[in-house]
Protein backbone atom coordinates (compact mmCIF):
# COMPACT_ATOMS: atom_id res chain seq x y z
CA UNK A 1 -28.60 -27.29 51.80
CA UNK A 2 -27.02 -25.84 48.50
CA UNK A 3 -28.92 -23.64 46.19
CA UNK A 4 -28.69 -24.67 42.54
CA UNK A 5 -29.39 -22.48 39.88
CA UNK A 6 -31.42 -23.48 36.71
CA UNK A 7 -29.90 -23.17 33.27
CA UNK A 8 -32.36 -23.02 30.40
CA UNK A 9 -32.09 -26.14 28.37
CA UNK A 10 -32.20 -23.88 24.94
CA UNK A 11 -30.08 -20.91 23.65
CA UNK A 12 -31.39 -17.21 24.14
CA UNK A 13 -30.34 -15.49 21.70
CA UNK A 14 -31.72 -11.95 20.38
CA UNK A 15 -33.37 -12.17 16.74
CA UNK A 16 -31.64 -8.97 15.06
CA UNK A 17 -34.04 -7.72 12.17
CA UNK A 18 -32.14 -6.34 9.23
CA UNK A 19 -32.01 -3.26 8.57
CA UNK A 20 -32.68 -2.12 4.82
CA UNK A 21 -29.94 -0.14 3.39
CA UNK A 22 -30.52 3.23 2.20
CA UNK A 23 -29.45 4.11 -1.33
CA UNK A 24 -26.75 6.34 -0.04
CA UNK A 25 -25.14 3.61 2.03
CA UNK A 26 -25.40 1.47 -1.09
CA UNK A 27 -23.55 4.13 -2.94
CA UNK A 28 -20.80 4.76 -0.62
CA UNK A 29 -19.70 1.33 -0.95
CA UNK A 30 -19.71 1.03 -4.41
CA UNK A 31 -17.85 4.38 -4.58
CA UNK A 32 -15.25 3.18 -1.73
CA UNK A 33 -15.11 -0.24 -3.62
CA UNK A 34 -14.02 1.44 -6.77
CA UNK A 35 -11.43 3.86 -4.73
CA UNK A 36 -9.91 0.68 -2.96
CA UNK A 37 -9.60 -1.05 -6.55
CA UNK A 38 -8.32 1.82 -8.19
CA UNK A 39 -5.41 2.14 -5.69
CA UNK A 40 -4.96 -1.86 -5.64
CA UNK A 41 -4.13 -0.97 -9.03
CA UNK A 42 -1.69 1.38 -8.97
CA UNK A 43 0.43 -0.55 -6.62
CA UNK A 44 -0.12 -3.59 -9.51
CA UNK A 45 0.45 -1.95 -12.43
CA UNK A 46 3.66 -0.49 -10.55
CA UNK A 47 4.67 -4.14 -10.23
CA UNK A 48 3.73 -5.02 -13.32
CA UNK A 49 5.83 -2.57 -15.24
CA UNK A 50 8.62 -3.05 -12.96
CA UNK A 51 8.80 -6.86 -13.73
CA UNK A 52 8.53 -6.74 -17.06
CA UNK A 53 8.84 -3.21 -18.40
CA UNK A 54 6.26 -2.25 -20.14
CA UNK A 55 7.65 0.86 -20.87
CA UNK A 56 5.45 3.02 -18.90
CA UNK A 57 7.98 4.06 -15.88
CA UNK A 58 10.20 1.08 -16.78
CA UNK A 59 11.75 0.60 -20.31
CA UNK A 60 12.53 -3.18 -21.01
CA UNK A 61 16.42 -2.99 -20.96
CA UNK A 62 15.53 -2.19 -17.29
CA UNK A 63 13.15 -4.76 -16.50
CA UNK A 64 13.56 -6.80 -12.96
CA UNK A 65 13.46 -9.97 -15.33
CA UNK A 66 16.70 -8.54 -17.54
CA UNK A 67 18.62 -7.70 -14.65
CA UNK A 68 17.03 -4.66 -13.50
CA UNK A 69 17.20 -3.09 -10.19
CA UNK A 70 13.44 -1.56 -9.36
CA UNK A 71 14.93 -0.02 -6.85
CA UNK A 72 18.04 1.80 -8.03
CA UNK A 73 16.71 4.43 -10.15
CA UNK A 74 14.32 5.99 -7.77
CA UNK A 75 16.50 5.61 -5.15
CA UNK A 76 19.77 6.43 -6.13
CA UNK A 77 18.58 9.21 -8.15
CA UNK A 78 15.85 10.81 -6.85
CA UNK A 79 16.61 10.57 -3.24
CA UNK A 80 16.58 14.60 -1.28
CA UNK A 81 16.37 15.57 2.51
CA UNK A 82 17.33 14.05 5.37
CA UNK A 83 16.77 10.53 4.43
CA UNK A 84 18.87 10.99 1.40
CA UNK A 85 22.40 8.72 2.66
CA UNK A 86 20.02 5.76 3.77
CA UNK A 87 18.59 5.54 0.45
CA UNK A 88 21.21 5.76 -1.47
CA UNK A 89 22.76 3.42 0.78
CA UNK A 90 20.05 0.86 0.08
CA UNK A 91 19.43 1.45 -3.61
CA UNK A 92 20.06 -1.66 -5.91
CA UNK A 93 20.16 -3.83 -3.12
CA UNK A 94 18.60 -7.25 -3.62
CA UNK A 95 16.80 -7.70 -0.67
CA UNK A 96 15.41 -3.93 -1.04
CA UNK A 97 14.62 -4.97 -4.49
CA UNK A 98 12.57 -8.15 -3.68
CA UNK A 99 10.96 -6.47 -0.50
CA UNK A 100 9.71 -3.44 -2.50
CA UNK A 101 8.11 -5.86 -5.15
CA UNK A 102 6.81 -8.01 -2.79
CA UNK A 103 5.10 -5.08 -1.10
CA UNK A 104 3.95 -4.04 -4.49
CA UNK A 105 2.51 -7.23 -5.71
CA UNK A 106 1.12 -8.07 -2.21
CA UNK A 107 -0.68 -4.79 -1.59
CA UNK A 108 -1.76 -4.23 -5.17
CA UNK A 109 -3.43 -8.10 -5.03
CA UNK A 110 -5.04 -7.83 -1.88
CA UNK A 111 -6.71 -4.56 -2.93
CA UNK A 112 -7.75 -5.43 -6.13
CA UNK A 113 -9.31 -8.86 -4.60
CA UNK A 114 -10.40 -7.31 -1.35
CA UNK A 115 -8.54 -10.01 0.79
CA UNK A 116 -6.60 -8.67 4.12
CA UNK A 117 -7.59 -5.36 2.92
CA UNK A 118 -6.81 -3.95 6.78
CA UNK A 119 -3.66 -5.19 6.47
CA UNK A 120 -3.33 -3.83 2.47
CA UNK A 121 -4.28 -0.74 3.63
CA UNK A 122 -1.91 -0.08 6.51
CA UNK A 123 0.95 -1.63 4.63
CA UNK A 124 0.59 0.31 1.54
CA UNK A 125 0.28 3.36 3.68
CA UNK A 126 3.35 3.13 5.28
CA UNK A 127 5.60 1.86 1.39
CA UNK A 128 3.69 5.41 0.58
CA UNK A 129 5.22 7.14 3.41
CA UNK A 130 8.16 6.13 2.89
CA UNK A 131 8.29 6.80 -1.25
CA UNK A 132 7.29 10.06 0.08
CA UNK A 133 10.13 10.35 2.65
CA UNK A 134 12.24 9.86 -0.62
CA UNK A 135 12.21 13.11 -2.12
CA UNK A 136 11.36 15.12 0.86
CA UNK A 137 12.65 18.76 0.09
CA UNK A 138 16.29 19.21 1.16
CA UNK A 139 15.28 22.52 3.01
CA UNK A 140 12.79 23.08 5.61
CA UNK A 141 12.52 26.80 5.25
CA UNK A 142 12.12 28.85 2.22
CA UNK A 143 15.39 30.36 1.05
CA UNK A 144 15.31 34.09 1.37
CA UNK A 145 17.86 36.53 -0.54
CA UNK A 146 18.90 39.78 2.03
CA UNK A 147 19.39 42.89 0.33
């Protein structure tokens, strides 16, 4: 004979009861709402006057829609440190060029909207990094005189 175990004919499932938010919580997001806009923004403004020169950073002779390089400048210029050759190496390039404005626009919409924000976040972190890695100091240790 074969044991045969019941299954219930209707879901169980736990009722959750929501739980009221406190006015703190309620703060926090609007205040983390506003920081993730406000940095959305700087990465679309940073488009923005790149494209079309706004003057800002970006005077219109230099615009990406003239003929511009958004690239070259920063990169050819103001690249220090250890990571200095690849830069230069890359700056001007096109597909540098249409990578770091796709990165821009990309990162700045998505924050702004609050769509793939995970992914915003974690690529905008790393185009920081490597801005940063850009004009890293050419010296790791502070230059000392001997008398």
């Amino acid at each position: 004979m074969t044991a045969m175990a019941e299954r219930p004919t209707t879901p169980t499932t736990a009722t959750t009861v929501p739980v009221p938010e406190s006015t703190a919580q309620k703060a926090a997001r609007y205040v983390w709402a506003g920081v993730r806009i406000a940095l959305g923004w700087t990465f679309l403004w940073a488009f923005l006057d790149k494209t079309f020169g706004l003057g800002h950073e970006t005077p219109e002779k230099n615009a990406w829609i003239n003929g511009g390089s958004p690239t070259k400048g920063f990169l050819a210029n103001g690249a220090a440190g250890p990571f200095e050759d690849f830069y230069h190496n890359i700056a001007g390039d096109a597909w540098a060029d249409w990578l770091f404005m796709i990165g821009l626009a990309g990162i700045g919409l998505a924050l702004v909207l609050g769509i793939g924000v995970r992914i915003a976040a974690v690529t905008g972190g790393i185009l920081y990094v490597m801005m940063w890695t850009v004009v890293l100091p050419r010296t790791t240790t502070p230059s000392s005189t001997t008398t």
